[in-house]
N, C-alpha and C. Protein backbone atom coordinates (compact mmCIF):
# COMPACT_ATOMS: atom_id res chain seq x y z
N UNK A 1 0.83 -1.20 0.00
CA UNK A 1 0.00 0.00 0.00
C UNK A 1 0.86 1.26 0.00
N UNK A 2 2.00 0.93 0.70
CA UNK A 2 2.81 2.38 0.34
C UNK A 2 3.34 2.88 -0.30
N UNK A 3 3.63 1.68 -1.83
CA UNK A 3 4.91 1.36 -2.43
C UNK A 3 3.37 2.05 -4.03
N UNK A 4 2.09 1.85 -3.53
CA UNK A 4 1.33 2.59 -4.27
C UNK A 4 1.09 4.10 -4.24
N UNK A 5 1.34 4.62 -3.20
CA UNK A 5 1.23 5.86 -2.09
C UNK A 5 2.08 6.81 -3.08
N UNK A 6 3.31 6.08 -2.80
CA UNK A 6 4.08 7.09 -3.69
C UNK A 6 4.10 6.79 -5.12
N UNK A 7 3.50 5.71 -5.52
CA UNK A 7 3.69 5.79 -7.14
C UNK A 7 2.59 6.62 -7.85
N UNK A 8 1.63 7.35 -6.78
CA UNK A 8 0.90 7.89 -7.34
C UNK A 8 1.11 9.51 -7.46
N UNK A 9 2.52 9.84 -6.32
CA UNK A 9 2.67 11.03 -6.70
C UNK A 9 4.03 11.02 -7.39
N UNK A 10 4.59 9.96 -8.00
CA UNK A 10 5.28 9.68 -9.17
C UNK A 10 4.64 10.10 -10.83
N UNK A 11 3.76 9.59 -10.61
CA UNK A 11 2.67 9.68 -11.51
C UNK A 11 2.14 10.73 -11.91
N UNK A 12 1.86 11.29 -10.90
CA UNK A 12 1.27 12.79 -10.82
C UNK A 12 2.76 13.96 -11.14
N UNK A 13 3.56 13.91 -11.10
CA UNK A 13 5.16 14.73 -11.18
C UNK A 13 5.34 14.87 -12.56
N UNK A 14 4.87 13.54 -13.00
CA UNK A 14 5.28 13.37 -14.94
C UNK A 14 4.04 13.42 -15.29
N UNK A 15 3.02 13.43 -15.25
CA UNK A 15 2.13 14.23 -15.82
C UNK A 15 2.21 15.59 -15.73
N UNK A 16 2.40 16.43 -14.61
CA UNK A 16 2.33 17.78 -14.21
C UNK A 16 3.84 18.38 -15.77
N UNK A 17 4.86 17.29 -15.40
CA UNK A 17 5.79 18.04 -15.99
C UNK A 17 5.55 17.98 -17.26
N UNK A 18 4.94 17.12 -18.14
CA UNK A 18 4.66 17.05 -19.66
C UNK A 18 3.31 17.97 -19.66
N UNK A 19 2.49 18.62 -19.11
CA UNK A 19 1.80 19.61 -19.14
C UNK A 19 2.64 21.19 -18.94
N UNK A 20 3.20 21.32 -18.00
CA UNK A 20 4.31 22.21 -18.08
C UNK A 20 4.69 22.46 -19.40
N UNK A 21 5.87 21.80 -19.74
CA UNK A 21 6.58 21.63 -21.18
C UNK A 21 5.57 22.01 -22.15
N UNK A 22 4.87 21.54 -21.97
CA UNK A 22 3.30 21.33 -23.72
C UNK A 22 2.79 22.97 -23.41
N UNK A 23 2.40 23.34 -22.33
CA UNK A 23 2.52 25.03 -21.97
C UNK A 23 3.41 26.32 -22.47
N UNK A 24 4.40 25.48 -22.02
CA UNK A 24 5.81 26.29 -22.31
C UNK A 24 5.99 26.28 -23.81
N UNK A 25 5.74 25.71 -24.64
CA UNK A 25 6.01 25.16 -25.96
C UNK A 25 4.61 26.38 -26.72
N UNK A 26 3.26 25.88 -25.77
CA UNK A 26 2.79 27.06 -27.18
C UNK A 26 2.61 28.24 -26.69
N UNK A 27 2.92 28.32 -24.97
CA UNK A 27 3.31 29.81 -25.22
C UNK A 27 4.53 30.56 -26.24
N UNK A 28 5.50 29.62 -26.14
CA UNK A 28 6.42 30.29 -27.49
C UNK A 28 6.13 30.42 -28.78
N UNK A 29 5.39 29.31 -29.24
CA UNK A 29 4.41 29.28 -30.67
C UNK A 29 3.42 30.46 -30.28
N UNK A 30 2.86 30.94 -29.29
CA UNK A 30 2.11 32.48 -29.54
C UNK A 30 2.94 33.38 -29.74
N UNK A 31 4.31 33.55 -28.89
CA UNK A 31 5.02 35.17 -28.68
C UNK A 31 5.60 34.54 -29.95
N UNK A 32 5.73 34.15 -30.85
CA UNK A 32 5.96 33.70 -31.82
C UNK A 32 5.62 34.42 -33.35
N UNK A 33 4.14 33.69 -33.07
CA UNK A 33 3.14 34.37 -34.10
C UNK A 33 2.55 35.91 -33.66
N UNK A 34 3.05 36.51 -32.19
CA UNK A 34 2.71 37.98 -32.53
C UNK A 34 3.76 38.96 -32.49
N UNK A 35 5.13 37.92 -32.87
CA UNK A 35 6.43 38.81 -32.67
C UNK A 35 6.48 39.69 -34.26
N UNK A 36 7.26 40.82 -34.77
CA UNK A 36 7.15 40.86 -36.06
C UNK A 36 8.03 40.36 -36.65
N UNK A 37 9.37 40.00 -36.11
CA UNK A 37 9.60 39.35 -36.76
C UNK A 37 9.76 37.61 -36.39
N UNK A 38 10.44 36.76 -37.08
CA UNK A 38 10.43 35.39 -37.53
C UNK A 38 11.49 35.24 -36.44
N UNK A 39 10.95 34.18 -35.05
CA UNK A 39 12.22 34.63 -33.78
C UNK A 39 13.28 33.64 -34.27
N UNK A 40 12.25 32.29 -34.96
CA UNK A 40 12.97 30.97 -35.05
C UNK A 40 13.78 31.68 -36.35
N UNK A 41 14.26 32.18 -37.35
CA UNK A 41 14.39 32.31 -38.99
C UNK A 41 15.79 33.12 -37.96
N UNK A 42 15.75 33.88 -37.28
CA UNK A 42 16.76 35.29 -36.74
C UNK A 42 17.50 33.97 -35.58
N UNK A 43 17.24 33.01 -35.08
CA UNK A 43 17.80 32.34 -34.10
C UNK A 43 18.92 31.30 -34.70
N UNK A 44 18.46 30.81 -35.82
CA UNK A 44 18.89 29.75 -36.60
C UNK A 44 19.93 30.19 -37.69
N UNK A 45 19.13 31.29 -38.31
CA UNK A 45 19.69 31.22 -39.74
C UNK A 45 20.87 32.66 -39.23
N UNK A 46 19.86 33.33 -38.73
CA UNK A 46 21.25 34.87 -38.81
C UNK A 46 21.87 35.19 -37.48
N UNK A 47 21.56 34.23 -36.65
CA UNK A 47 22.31 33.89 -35.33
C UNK A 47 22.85 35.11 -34.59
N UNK A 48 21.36 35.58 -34.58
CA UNK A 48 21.10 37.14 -33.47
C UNK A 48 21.11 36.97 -32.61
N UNK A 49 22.32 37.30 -31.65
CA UNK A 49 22.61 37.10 -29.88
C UNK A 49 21.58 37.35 -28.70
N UNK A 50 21.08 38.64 -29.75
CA UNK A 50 20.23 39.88 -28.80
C UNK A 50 18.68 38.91 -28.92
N UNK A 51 18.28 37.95 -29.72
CA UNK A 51 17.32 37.82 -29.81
C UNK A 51 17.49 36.80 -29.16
N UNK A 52 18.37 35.68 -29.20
CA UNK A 52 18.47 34.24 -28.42
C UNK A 52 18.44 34.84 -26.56
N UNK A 53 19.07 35.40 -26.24
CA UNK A 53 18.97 36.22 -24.75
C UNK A 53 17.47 36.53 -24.61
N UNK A 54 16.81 37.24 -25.60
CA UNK A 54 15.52 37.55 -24.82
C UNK A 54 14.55 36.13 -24.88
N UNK A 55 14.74 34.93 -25.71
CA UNK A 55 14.15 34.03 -25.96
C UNK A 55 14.30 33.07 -24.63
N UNK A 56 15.49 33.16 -24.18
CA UNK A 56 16.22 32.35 -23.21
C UNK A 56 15.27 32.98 -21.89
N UNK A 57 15.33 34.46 -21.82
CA UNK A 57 14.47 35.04 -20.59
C UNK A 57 13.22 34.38 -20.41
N UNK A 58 12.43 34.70 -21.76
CA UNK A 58 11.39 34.29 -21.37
C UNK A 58 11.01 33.11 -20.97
N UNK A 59 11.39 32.37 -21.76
CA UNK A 59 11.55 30.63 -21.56
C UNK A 59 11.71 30.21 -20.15
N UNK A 60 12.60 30.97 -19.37
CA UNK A 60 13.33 30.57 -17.93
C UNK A 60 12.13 31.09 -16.97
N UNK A 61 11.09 32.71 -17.58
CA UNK A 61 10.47 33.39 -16.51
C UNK A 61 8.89 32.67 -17.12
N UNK A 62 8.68 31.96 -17.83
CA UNK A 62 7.55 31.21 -18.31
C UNK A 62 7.54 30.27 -17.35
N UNK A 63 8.77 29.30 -17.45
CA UNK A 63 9.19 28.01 -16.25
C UNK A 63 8.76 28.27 -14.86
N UNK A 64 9.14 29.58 -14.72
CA UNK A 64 9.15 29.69 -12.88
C UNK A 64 7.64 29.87 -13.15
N UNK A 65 7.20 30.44 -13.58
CA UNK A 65 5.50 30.83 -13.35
C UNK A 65 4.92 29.67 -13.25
N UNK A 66 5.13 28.44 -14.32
CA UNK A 66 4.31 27.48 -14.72
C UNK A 66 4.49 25.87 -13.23
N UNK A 67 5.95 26.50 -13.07
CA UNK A 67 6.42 25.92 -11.99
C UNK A 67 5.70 26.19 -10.55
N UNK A 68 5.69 26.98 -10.43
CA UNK A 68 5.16 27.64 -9.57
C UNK A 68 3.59 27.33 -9.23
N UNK A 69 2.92 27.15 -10.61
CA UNK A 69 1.53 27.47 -10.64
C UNK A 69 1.10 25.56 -10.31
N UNK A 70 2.01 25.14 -10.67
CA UNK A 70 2.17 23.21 -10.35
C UNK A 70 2.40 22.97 -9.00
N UNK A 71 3.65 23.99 -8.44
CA UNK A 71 3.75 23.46 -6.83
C UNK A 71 2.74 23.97 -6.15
C-alpha cells in the first residue's frame, strides 16, 4: 500500500511536468506568431545574440510561473 502511495505522486510529477513543457512550448508558438519578426528564422539562420537572450528570458520566466503554478 505504500509502495502505491508514492507511485501515485510519481505519476502525478510526470504528468504535471509534460503539461508544463506542452505550456511552455505554445506559449512560445504564440510570442511567436505575434512577434514581427520570424524569432525561429533570426535564431537559426542569422544567429542574433540579442534575440536568443531575450528568448532564453522568457523561456526561464515562463518556467518559474508554470512551476510555480504546479507546486
Amino acid at each position: 500500500m505504500n509502495e502505491l502511495f508514492h507511485m501515485k505522486y510519481i505519476v502525478a510529477s510526470i504528468l504535471y511536468s509534460f503539461i508544463g513543457v506542452a505550456i511552455l512550448v505554445i506559449s512560445f508558438w504564440i510570442i511567436e506568431k505575434i512577434s514581427p519578426e520570424n524569432l525561429w528564422k533570426e535564431l537559426v539562420q542569422n544567429k542574433n545574440t540579442a534575440i536568443a537572450i531575450v528568448a532564453a528570458a522568457f523561456m526561464i520566466s515562463i518556467a518559474i510561473i508554470i512551476a510555480s503554478a504546479i507546486h
